[in-house]
N, C-alpha and C. Protein backbone atom coordinates (compact mmCIF):
# COMPACT_ATOMS: atom_id res chain seq x y z
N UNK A 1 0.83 -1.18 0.00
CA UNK A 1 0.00 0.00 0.00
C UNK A 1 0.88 1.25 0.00
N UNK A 2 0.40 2.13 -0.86
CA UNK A 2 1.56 3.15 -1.37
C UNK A 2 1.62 4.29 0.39
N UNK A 3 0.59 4.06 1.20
CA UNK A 3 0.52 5.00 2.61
C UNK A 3 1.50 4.62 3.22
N UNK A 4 2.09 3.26 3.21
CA UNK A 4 3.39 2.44 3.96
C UNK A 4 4.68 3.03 4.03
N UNK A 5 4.82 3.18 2.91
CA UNK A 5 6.36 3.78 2.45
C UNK A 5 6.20 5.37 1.64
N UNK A 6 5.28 5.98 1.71
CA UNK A 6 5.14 7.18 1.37
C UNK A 6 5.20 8.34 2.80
N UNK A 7 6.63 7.95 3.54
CA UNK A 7 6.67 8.93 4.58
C UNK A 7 7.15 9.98 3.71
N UNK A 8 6.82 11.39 4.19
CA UNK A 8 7.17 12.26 3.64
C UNK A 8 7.33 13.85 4.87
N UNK A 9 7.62 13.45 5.54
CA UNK A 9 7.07 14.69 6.34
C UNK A 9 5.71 15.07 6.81
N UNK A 10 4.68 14.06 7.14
CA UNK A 10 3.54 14.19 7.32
C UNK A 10 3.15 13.58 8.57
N UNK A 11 2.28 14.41 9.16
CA UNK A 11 2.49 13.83 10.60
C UNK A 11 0.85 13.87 11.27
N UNK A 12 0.18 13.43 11.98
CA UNK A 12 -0.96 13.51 12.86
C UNK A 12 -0.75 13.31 14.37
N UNK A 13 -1.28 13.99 15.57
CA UNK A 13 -1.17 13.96 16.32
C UNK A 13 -2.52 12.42 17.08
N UNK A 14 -1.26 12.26 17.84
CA UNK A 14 -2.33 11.38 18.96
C UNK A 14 -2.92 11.51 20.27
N UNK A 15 -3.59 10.20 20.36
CA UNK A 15 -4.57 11.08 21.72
C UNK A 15 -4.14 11.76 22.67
N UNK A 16 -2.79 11.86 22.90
CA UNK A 16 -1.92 12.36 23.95
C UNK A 16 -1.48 13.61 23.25
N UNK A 17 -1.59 13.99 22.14
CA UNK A 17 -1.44 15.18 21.61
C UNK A 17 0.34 14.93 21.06
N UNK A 18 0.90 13.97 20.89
CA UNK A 18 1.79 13.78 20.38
C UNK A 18 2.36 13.47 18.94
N UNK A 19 3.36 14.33 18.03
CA UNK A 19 3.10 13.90 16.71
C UNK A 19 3.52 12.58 15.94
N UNK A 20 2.86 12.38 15.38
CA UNK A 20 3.46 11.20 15.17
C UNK A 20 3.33 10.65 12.96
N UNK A 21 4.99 10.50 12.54
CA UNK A 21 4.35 10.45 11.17
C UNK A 21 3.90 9.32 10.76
N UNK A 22 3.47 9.77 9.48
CA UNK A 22 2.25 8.90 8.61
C UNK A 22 2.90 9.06 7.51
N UNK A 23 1.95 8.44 6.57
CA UNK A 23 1.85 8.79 5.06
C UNK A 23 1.25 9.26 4.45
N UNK A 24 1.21 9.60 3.45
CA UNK A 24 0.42 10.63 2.84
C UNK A 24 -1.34 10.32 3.13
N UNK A 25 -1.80 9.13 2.33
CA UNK A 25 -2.93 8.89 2.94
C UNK A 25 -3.78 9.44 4.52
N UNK A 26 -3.11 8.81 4.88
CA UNK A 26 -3.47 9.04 6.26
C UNK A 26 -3.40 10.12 7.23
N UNK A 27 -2.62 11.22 6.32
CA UNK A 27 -2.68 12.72 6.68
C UNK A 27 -3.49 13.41 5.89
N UNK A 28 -3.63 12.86 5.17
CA UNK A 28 -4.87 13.27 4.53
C UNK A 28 -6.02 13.31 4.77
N UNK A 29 -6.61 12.15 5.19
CA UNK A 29 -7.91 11.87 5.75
C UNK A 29 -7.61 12.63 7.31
N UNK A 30 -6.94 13.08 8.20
CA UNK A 30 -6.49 13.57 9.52
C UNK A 30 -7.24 14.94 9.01
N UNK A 31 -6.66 15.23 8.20
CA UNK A 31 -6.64 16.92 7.76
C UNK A 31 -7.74 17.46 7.13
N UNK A 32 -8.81 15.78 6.21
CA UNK A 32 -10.08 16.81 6.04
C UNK A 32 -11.02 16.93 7.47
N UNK A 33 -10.73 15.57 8.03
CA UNK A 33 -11.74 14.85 9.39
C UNK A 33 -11.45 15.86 10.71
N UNK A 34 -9.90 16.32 10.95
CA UNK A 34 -10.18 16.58 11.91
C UNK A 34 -10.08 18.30 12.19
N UNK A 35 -10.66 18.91 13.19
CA UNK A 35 -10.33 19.73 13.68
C UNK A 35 -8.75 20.38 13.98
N UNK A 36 -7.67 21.24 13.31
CA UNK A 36 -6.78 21.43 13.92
C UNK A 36 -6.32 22.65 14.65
N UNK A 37 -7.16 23.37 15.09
CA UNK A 37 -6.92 24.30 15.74
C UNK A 37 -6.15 24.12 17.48
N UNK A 38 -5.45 24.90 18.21
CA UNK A 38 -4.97 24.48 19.17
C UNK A 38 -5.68 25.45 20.07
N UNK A 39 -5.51 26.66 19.77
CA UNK A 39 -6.39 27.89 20.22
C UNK A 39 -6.68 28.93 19.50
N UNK A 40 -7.47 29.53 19.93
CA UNK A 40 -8.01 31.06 18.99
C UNK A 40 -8.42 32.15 19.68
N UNK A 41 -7.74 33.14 19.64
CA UNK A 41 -7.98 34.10 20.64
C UNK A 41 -7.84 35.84 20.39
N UNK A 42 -9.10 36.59 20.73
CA UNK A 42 -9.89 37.58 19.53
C UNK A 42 -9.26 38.75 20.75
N UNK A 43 -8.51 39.58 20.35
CA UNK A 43 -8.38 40.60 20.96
C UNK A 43 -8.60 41.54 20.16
N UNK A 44 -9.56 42.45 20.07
CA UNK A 44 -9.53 43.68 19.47
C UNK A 44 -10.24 43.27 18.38
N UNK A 45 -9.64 44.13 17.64
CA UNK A 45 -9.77 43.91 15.93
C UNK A 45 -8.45 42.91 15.33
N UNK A 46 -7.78 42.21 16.66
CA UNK A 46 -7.21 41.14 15.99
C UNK A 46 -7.18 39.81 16.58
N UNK A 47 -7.27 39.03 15.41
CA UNK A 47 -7.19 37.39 15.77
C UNK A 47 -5.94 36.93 16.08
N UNK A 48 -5.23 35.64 17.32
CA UNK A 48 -4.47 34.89 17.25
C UNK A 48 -4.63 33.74 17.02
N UNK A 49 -4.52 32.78 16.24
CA UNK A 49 -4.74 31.76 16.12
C UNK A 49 -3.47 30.75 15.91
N UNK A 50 -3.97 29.97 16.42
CA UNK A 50 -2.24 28.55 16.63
C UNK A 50 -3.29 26.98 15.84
N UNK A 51 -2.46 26.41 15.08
CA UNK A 51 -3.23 25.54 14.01
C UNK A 51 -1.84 24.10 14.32
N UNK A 52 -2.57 23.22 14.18
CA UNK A 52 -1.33 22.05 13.84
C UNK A 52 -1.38 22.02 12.75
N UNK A 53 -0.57 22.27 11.60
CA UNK A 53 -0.17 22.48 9.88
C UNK A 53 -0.47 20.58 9.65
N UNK A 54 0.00 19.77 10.46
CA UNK A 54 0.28 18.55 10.00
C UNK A 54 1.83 17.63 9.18
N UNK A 55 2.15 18.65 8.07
CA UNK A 55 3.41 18.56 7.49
C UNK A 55 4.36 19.24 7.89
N UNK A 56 5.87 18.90 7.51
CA UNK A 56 7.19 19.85 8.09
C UNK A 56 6.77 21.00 7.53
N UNK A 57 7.21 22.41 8.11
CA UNK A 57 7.29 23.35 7.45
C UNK A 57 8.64 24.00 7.66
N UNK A 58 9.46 23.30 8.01
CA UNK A 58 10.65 23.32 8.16
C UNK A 58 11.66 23.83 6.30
N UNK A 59 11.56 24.48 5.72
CA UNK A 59 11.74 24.75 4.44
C UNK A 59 13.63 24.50 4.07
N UNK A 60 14.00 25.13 5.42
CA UNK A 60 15.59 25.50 5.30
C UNK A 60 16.20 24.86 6.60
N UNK A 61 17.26 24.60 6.43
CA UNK A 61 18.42 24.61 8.05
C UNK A 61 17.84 22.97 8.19
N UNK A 62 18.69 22.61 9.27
CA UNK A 62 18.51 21.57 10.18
C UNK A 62 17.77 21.43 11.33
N UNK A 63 17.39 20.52 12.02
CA UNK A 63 16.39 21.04 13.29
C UNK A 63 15.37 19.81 13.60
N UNK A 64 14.33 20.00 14.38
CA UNK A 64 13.25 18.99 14.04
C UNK A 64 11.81 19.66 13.08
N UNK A 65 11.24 18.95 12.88
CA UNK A 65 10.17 19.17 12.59
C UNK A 65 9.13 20.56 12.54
N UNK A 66 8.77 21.73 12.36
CA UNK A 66 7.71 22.57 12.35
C UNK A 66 6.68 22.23 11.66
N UNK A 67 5.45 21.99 12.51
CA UNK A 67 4.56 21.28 12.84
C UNK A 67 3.22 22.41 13.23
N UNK A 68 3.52 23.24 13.91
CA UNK A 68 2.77 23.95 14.34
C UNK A 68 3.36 25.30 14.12
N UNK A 69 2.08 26.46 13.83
CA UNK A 69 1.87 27.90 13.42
C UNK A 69 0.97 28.82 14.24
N UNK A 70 1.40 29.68 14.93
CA UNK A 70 0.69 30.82 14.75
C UNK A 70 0.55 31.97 14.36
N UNK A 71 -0.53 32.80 13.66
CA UNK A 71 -0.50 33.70 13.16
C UNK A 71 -1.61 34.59 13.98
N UNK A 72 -1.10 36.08 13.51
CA UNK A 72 -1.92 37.10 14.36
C UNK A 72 -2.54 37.75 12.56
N UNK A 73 -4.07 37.93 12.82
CA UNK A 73 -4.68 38.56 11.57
C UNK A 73 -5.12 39.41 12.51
N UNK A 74 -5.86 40.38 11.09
CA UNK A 74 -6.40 41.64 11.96
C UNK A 74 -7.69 42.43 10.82
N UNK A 75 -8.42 42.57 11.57
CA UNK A 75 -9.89 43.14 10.87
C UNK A 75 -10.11 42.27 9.73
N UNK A 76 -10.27 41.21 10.13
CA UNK A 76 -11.19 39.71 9.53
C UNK A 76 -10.36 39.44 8.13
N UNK A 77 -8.87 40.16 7.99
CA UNK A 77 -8.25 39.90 6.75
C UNK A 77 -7.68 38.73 6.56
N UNK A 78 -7.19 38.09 5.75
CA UNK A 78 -6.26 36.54 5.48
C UNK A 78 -5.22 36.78 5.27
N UNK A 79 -4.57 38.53 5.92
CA UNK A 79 -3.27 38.88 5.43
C UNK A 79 -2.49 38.28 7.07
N UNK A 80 -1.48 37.57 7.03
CA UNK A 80 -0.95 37.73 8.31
C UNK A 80 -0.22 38.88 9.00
N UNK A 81 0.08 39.32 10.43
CA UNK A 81 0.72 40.26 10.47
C UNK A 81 2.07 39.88 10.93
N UNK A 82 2.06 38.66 11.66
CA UNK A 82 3.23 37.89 12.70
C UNK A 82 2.72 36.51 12.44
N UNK A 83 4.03 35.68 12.11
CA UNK A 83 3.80 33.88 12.39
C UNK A 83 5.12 33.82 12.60
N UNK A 84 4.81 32.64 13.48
CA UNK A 84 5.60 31.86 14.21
C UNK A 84 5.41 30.47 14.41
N UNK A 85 6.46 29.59 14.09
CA UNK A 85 6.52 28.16 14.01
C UNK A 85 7.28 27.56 14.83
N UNK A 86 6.33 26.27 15.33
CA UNK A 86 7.14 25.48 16.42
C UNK A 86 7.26 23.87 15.90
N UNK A 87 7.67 23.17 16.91
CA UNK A 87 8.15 21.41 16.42
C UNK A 87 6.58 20.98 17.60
N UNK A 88 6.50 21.37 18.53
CA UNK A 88 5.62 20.32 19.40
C UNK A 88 4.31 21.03 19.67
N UNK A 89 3.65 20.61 20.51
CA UNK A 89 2.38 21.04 21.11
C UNK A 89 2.45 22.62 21.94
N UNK A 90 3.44 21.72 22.91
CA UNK A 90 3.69 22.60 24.09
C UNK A 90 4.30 23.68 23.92
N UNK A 91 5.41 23.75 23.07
CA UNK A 91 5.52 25.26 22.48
C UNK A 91 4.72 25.90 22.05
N UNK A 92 3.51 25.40 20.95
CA UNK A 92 2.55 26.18 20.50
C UNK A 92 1.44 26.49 21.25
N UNK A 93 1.53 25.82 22.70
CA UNK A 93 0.40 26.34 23.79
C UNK A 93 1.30 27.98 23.85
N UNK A 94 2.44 27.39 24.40
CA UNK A 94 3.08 28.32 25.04
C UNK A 94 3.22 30.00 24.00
N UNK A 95 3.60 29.12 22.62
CA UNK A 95 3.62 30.45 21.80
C UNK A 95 2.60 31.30 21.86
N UNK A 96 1.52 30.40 21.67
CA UNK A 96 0.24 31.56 21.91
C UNK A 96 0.13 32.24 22.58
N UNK A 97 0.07 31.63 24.02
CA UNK A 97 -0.04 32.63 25.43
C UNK A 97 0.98 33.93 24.92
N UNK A 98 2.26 33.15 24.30
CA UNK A 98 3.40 33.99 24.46
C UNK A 98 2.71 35.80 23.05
N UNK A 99 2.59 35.24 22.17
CA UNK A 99 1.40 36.72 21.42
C UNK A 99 0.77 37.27 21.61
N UNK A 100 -0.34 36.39 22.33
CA UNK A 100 -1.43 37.15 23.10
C UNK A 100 -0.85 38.17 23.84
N UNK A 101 -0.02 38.15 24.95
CA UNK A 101 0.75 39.10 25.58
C UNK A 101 0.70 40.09 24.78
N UNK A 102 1.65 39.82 23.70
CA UNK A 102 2.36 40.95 22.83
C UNK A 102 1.66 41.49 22.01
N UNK A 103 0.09 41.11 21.69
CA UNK A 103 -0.85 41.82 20.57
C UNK A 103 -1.59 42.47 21.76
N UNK A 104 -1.73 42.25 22.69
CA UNK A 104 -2.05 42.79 23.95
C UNK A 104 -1.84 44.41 24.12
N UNK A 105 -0.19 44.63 23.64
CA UNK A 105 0.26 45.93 23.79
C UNK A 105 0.04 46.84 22.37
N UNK A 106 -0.64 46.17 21.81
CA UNK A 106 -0.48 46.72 20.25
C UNK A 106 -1.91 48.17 20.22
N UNK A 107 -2.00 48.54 19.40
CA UNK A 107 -3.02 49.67 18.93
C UNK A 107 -3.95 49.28 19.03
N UNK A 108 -5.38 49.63 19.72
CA UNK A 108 -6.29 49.70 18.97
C UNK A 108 -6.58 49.94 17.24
């Protein structure tokens, strides 16, 4: 079955919230089925939102895995203003908290 040996950088989390890779198939079906949001959080006229991507987004360098994103939008646009990428969960709890702070101090 071509899902066996088609690792590619594709990953789904488990019940423990841990990532774990797959193959293409099977990140696939993860990614229409499931929910991936981690948090979402509306300050102002701007959104933070933290997403599990599913695939590396690791483009350049050495390292592990980026896995997880957050981005700050603002007045309901799809433009980002700030992203930031992590390898695990717990950073991307943490990243969030860690924006929220900092869109916190920003303009009305």
């Amino acid at each position: 079955m071509i899902d066996d040996y088609e690792m590619g950088g594709y990953y789904i989390e488990d019940s423990n919230g841990q990532t774990v890779p797959v193959g293409l198939l099977k990140w696939a079906k993860m990614f229409e089925e499931t929910d991936r949001t981690v948090k979402k959080t509306n300050i102002g006229r701007y959104l933070v939102s933290t997403v599990f991507l599913g695939s590396d987004h690791r483009f350049f360098g050495d390292g592990p895995p980026l896995l997880y994103e957050t981005m700050v939008f603002a007045d309901n646009s799809y433009a980002d203003l700030v992203m930031e990428r992590y390898s695990t969960r717990a950073e991307a709890e943490s990243g969030h908290e860690r924006m929220v702070e900092q869109v916190q101090s920003w303009p009305e």
